[in-house]
C-alpha atoms as a PDB file:
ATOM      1  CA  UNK A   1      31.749 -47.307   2.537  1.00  0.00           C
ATOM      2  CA  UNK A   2      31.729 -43.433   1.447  1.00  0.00           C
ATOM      3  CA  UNK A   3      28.405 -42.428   0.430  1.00  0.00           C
ATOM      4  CA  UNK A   4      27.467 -41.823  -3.201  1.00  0.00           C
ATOM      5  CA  UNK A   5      27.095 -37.886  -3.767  1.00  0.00           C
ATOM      6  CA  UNK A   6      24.631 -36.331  -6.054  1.00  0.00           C
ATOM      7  CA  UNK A   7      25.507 -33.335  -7.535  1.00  0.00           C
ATOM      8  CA  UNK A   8      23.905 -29.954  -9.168  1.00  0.00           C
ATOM      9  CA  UNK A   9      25.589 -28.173 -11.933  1.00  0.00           C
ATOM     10  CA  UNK A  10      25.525 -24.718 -12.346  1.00  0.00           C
ATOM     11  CA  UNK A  11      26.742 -23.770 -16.259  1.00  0.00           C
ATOM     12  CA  UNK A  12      27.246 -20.083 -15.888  1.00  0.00           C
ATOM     13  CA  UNK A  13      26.621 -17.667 -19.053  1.00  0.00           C
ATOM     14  CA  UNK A  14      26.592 -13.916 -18.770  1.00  0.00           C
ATOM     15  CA  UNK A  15      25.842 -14.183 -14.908  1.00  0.00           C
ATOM     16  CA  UNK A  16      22.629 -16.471 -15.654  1.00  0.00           C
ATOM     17  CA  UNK A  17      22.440 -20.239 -15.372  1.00  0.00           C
ATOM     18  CA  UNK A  18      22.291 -21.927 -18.985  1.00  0.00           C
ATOM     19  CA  UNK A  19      22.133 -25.421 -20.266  1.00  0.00           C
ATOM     20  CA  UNK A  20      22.497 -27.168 -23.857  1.00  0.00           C
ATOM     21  CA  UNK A  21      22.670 -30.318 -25.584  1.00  0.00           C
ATOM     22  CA  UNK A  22      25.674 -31.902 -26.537  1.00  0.00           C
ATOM     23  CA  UNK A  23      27.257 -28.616 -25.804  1.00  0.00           C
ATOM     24  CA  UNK A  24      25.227 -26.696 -28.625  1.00  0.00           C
ATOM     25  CA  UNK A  25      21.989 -24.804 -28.509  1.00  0.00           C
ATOM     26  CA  UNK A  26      22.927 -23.101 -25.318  1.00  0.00           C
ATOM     27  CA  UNK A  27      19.423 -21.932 -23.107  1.00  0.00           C
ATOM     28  CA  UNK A  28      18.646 -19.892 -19.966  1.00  0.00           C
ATOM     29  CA  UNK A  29      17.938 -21.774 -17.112  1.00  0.00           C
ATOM     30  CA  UNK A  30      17.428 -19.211 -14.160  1.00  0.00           C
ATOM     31  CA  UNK A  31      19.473 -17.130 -11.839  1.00  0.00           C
ATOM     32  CA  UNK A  32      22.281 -18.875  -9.935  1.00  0.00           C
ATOM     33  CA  UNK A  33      22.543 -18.233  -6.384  1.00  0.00           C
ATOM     34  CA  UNK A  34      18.377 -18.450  -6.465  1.00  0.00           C
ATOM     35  CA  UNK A  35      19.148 -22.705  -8.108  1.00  0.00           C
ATOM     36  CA  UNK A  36      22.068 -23.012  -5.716  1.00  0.00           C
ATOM     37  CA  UNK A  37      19.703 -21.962  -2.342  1.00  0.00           C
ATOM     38  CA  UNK A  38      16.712 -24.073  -3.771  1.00  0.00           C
ATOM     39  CA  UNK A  39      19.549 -27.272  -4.179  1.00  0.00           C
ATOM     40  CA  UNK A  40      20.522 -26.974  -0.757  1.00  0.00           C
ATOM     41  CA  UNK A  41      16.874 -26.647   0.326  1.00  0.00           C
ATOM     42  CA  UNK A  42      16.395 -30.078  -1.742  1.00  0.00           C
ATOM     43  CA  UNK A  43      18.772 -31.703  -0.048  1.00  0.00           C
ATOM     44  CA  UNK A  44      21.908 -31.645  -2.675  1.00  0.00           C
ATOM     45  CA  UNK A  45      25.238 -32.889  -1.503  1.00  0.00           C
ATOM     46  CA  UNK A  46      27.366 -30.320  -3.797  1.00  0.00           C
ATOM     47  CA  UNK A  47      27.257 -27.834  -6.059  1.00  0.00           C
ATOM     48  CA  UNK A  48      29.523 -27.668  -9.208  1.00  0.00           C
ATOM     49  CA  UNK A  49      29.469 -23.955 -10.723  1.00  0.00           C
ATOM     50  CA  UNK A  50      31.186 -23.384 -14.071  1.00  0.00           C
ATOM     51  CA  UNK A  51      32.003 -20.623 -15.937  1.00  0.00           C
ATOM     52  CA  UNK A  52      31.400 -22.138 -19.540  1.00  0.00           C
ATOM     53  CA  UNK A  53      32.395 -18.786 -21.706  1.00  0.00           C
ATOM     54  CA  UNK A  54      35.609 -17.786 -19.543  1.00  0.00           C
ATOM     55  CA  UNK A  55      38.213 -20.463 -21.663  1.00  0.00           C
ATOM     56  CA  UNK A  56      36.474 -19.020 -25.137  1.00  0.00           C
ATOM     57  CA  UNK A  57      36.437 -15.427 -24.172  1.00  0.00           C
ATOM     58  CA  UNK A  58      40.009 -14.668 -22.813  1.00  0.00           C
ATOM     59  CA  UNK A  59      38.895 -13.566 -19.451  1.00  0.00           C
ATOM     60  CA  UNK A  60      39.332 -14.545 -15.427  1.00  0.00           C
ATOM     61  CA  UNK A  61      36.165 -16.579 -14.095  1.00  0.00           C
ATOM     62  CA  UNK A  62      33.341 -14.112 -12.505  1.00  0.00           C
ATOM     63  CA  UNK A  63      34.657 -14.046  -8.971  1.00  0.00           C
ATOM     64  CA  UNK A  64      31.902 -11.744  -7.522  1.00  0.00           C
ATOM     65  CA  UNK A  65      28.976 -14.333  -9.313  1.00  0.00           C
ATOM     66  CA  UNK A  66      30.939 -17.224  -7.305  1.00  0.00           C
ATOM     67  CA  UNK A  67      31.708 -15.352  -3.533  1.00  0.00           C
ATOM     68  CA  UNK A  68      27.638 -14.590  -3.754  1.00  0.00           C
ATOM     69  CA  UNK A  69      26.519 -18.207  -4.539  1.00  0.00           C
ATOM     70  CA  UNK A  70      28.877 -19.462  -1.684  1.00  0.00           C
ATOM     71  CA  UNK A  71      27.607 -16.918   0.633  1.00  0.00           C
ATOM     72  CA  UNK A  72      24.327 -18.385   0.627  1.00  0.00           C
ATOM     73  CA  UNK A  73      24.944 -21.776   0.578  1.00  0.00           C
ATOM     74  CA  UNK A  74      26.490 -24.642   3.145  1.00  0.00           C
ATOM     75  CA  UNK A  75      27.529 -27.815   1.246  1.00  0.00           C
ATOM     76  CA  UNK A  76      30.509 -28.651  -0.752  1.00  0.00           C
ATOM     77  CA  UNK A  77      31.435 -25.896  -3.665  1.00  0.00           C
ATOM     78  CA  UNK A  78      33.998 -26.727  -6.570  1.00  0.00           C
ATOM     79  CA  UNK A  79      33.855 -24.024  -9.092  1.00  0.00           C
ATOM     80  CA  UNK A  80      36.020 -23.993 -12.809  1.00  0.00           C
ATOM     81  CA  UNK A  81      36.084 -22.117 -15.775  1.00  0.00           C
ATOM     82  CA  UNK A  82      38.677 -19.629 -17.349  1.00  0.00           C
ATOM     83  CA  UNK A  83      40.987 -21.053 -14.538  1.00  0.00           C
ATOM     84  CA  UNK A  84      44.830 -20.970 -15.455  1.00  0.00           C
ATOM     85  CA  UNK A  85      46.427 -18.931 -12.606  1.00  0.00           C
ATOM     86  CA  UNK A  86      47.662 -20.201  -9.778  1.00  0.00           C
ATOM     87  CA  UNK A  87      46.587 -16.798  -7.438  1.00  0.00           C
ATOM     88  CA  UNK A  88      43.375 -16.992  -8.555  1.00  0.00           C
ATOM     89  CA  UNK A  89      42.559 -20.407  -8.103  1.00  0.00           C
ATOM     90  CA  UNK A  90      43.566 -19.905  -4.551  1.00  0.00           C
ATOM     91  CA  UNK A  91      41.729 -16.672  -4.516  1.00  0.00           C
ATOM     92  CA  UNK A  92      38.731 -18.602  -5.609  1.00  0.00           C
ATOM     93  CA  UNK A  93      38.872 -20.687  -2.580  1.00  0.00           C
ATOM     94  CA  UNK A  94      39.400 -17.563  -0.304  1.00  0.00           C
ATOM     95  CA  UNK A  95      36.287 -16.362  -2.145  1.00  0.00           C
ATOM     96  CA  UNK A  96      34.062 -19.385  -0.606  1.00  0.00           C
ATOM     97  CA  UNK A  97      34.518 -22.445  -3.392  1.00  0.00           C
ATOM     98  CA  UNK A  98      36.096 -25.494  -1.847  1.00  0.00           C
ATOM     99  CA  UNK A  99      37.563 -27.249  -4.942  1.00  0.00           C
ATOM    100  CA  UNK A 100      38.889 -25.844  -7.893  1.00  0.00           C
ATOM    101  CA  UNK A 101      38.679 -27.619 -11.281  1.00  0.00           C
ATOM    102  CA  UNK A 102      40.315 -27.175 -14.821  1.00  0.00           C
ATOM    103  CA  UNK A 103      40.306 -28.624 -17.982  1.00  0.00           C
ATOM    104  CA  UNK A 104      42.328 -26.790 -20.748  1.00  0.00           C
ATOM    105  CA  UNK A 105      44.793 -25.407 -18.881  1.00  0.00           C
ATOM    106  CA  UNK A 106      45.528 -28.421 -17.620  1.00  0.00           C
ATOM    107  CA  UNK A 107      45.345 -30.660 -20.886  1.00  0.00           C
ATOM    108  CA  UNK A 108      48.260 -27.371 -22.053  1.00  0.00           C
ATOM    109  CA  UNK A 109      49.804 -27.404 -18.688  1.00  0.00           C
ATOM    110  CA  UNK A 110      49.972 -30.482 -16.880  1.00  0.00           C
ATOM    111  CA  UNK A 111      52.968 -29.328 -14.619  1.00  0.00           C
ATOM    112  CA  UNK A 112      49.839 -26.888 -13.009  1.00  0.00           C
ATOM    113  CA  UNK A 113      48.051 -29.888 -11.347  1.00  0.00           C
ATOM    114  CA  UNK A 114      51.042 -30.814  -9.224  1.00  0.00           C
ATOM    115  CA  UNK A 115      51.217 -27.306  -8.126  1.00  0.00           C
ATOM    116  CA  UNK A 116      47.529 -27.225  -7.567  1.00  0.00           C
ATOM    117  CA  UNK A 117      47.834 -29.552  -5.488  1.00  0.00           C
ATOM    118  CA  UNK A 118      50.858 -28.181  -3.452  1.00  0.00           C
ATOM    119  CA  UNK A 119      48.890 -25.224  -2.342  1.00  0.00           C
ATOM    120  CA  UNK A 120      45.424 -25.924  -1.640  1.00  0.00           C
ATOM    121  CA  UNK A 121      45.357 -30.163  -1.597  1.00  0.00           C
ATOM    122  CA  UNK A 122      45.185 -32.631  -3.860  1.00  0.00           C
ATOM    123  CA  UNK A 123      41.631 -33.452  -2.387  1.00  0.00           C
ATOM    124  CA  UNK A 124      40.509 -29.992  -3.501  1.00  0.00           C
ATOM    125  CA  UNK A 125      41.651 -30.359  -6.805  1.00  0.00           C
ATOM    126  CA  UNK A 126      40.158 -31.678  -9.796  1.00  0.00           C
ATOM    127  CA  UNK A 127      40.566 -32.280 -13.305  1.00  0.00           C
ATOM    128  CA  UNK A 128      37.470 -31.814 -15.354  1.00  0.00           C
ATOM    129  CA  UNK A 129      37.784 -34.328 -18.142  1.00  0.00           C
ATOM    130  CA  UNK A 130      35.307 -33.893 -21.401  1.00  0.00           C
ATOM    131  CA  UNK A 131      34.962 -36.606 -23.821  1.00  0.00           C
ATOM    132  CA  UNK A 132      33.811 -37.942 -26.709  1.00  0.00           C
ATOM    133  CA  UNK A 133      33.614 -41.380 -27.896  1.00  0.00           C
ATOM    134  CA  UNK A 134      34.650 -41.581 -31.712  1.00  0.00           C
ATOM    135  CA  UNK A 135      36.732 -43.683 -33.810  1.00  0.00           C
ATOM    136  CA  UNK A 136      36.841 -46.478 -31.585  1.00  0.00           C
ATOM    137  CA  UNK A 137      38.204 -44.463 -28.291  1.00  0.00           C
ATOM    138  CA  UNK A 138      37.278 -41.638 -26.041  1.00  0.00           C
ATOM    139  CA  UNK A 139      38.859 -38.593 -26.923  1.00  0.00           C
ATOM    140  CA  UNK A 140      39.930 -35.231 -24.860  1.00  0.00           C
ATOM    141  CA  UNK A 141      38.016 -32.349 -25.642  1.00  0.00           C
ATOM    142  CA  UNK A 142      38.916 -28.329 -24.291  1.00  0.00           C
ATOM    143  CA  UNK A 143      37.634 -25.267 -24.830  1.00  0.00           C
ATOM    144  CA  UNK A 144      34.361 -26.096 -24.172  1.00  0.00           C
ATOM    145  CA  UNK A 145      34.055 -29.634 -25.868  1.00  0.00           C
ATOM    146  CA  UNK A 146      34.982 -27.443 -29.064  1.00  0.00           C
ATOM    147  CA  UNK A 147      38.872 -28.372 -29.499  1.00  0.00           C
ATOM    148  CA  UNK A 148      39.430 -32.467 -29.896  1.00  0.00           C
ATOM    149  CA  UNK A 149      43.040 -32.949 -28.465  1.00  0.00           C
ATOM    150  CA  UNK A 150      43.214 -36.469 -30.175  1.00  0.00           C
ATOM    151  CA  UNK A 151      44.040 -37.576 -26.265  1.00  0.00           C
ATOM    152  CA  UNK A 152      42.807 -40.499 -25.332  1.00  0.00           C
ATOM    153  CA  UNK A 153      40.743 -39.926 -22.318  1.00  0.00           C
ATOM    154  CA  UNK A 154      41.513 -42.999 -20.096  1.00  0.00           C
ATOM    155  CA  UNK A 155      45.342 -42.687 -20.560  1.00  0.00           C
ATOM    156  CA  UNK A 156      44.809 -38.721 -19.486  1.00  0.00           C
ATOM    157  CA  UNK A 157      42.734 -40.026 -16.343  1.00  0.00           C
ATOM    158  CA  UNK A 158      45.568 -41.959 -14.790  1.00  0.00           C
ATOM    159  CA  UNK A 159      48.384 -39.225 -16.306  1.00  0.00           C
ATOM    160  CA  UNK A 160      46.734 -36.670 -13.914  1.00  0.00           C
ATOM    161  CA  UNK A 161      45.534 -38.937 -11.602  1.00  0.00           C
ATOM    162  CA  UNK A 162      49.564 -39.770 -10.948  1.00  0.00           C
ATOM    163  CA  UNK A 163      50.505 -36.026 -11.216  1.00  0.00           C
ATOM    164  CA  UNK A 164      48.157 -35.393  -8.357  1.00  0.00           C
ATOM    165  CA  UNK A 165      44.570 -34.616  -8.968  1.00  0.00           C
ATOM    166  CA  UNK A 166      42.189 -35.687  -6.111  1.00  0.00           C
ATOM    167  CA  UNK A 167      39.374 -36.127  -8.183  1.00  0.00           C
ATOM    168  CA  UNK A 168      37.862 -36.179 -11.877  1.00  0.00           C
ATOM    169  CA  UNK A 169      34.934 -34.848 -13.303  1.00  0.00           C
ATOM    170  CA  UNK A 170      34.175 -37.303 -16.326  1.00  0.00           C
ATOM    171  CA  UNK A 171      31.473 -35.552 -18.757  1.00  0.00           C
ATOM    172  CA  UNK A 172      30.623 -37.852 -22.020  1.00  0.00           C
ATOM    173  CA  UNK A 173      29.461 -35.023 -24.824  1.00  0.00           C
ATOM    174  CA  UNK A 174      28.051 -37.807 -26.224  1.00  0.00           C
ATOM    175  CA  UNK A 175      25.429 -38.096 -23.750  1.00  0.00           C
ATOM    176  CA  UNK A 176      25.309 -34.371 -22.627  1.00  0.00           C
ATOM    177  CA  UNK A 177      22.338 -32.576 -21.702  1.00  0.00           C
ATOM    178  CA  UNK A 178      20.299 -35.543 -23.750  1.00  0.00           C
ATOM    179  CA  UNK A 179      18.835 -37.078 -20.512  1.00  0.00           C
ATOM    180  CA  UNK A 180      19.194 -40.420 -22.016  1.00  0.00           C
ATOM    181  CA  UNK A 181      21.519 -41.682 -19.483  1.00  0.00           C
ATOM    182  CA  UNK A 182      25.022 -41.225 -18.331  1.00  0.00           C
ATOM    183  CA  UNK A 183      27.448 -43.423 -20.411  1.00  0.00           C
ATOM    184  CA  UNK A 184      28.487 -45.949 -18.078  1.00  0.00           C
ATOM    185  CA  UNK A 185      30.973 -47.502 -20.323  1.00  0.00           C
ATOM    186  CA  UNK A 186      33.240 -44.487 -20.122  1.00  0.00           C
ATOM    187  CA  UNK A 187      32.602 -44.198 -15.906  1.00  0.00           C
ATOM    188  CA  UNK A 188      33.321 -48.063 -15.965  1.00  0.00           C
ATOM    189  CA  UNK A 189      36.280 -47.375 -17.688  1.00  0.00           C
ATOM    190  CA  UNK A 190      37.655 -44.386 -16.189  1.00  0.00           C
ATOM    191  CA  UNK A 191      36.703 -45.919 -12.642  1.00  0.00           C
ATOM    192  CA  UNK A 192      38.459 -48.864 -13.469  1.00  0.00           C
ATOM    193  CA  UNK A 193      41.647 -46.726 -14.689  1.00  0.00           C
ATOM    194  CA  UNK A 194      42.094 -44.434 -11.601  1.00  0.00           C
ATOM    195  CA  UNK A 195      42.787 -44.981  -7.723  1.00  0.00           C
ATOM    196  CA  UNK A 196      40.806 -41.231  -6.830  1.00  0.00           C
ATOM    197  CA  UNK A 197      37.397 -40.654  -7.018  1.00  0.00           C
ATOM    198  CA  UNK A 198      35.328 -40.161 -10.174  1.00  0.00           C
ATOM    199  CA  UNK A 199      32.317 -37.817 -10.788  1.00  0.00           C
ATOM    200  CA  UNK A 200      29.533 -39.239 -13.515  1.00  0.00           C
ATOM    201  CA  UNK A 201      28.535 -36.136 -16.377  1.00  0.00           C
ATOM    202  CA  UNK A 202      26.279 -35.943 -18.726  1.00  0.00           C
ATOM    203  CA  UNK A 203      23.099 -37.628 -19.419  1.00  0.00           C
ATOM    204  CA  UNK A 204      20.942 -38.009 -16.543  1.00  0.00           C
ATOM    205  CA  UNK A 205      17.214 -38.180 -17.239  1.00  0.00           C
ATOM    206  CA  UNK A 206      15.853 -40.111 -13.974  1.00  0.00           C
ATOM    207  CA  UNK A 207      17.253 -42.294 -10.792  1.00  0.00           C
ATOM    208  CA  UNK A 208      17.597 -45.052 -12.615  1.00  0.00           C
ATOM    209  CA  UNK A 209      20.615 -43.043 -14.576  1.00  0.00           C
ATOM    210  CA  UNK A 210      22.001 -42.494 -11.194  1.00  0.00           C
ATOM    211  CA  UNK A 211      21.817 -45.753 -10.018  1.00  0.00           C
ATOM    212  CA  UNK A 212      23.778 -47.001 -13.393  1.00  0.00           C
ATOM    213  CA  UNK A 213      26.166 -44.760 -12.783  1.00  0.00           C
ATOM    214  CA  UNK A 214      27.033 -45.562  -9.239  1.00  0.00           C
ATOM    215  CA  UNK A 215      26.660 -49.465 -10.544  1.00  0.00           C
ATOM    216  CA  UNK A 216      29.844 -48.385 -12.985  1.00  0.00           C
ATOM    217  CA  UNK A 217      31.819 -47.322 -10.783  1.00  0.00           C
ATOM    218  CA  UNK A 218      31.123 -43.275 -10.049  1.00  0.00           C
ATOM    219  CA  UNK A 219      31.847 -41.787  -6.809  1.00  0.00           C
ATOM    220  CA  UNK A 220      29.467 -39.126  -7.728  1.00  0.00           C
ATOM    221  CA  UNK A 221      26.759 -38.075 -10.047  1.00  0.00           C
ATOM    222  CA  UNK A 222      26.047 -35.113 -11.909  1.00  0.00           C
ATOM    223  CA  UNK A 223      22.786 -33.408 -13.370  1.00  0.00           C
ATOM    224  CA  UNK A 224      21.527 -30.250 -14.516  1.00  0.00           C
ATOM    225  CA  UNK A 225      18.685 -30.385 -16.649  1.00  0.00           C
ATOM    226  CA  UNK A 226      16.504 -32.414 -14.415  1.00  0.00           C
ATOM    227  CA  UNK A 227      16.940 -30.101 -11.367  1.00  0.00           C
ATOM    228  CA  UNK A 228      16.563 -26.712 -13.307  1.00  0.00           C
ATOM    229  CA  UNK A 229      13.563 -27.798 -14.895  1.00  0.00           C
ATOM    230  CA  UNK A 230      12.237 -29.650 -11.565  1.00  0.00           C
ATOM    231  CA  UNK A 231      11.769 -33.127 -12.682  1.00  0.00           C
ATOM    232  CA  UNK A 232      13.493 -34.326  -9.811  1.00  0.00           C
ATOM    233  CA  UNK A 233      15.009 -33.145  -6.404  1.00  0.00           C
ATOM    234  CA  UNK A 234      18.461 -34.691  -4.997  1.00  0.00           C
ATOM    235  CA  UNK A 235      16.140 -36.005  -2.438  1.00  0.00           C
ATOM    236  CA  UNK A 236      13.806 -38.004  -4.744  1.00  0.00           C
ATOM    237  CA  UNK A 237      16.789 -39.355  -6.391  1.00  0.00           C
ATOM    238  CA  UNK A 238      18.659 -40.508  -2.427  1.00  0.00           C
ATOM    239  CA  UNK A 239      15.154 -42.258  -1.709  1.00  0.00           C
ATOM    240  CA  UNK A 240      15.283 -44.244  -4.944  1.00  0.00           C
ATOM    241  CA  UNK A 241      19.028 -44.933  -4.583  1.00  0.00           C
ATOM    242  CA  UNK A 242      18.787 -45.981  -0.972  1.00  0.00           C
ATOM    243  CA  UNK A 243      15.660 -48.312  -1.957  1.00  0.00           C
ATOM    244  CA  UNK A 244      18.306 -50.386  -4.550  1.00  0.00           C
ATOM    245  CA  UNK A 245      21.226 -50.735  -1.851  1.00  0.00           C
ATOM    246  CA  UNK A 246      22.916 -47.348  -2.594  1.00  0.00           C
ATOM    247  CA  UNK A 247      24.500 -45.578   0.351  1.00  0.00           C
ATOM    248  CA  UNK A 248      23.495 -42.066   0.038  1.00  0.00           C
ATOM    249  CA  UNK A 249      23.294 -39.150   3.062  1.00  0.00           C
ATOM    250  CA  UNK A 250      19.391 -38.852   3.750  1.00  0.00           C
END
C-alpha cells in the first residue's frame, strides 16, 4: 500500500505567503521559500504553491517566486495559479515544480487536460477542484472560489479524471481555512467517484482531521494554517497517523 502524503500549502499573494477563511479575509503568513525550507526540515512529503491572485488579475504565475522555492527545497513540488498556457506550464516544470495544477482554465477548457497530459504526464498533472456544498450538491467554483459554475463537482471529478488528469486536489470552501475538519463526505465521495488519486483541502485543525481524511478515502492531505502558525509539524501529524494504522513515510 502507497503511503498517505501530508502536504503544505503555500497560498501566494504579492510574493508573501497568505491565508484566509473560507476564501475571505485574506492574511500574511510569512515569506515563502523561508515556510517551504522549514517544511522540508519538518519532515513534509510535498509542497503545493499557488498563486491565488494570478486567475483574478490577468497575469502569468510568478515564475521567479516558484524557480527560488524549488531551488531550496528536495521533495515533491506541484505549483498552480494563473495557469492557461501550455509553454508555460511546461516552463514551470523546467523552472523546478514537478506537477502542474489548474482549475479555471480547465473548468473553460477541458480539451487542455488531455494535452497536459501529452507533454509532461498524466501523473504530473492535476486538476484542482474547489467546492462548495449548497442546495443539496457540491458545486464547481473558479476564480478563486468566487465564480459558482453550477457544475456538479463529483460528475467534473470523473469528466477529468477520464480526459486524463493524474490526480485531484479536492478543497471544500465550506470547510476552508476554519480548522474544523476536512469534509470527509465530499473526499468519500470524490474518492469513491475516481480511479486516480485524491488530495484532502480545507479544514484541518489537528491529526485527528488527517486521520478522517485518509479514513474517507484521500490519498493525501492538505494544511496550511496549522503549519504557518506552528501548531503542528508534518512529523507530529506521521507519528499520530502511524500510531492509528496509517502508512505514512517516517
Amino acid at each position: 500500500m502507497l503511503a498517505k502524503r501530508i502536504i503544505a500549502a503555500l497560498d501566494i499573494a504579492n510574493g508573501r505567503v497568505v491565508k484566509g477563511v473560507n476564501f475571505q479575509n485574506i492574511r500574511d503568513s510569512g515569506d515563502p521559500v523561508e515556510l517551504a525550507k522549514r517544511y522540508v526540515y519538518e519532515g513534509m512529503d510535498e509542497i503545493v504553491f499557488l498563486d491565488i491572485m494570478a486567475t483574478n488579475d490577468r497575469r502569468k504565475i510568478l515564475s521567479d517566486l516558484v524557480k527560488s522555492v524549488a531551488s531550496e527545497i528536495s521533495i515533491p513540488f506541484t505549483v498552480g495559479g494563473g495557469l492557461s498556457d501550455l509553454d508555460d506550464m511546461i516552463s514551470i516544470i523546467r523552472n523546478g515544480a514537478d506537477k502542474i495544477f489548474i482549475n479555471t482554465y480547465a473548468v473553460k477548457h477541458p480539451e487542455i487536460i488531455g494535452n497536459i497530459s501529452d507533454r509532461i504526464g498524466s501523473a504530473n498533472t492535476v486538476i484542482a477542484i474547489d467546492a462548495m456544498y449548497r442546495n443539496g450538491k457540491y458545486s464547481v467554483f473558479i476564480n478563486g472560489g468566487s465564480k459558482d459554475t453550477g457544475m456538479n463537482a463529483l460528475e467534473w471529478g470523473k469528466t477529468v479524471a477520464s480526459l486524463g488528469a493524474g490526480e485531484l486536489l479536492v478543497t471544500s470552501i465550506n470547510t476552508d481555512g476554519t480548522m474544523s475538519g476536512f469534509d470527509t463526505n465530499l473526499i468519500r465521495d470524490m474518492a469513491a467517484n475516481v480511479d486516480i488519486p485524491v488530495i484532502a483541502s480545507g479544514g484541518a485543525g489537528g491529526p485527528e482531521d488527517f486521520l478522517g481524511a485518509f479514513n474517507a478515502g484521500a490519498d493525501g492531505a492538505l494544511a496550511a494554517s496549522i503549519f504557518h502558525r506552528g501548531m503542528y509539524s508534518a512529523m507530529d501529524i506521521k507519528k499520530y497517523l502511524r500510531e492509528h494504522g496509517i502508512n505514512v513515510r517516517l
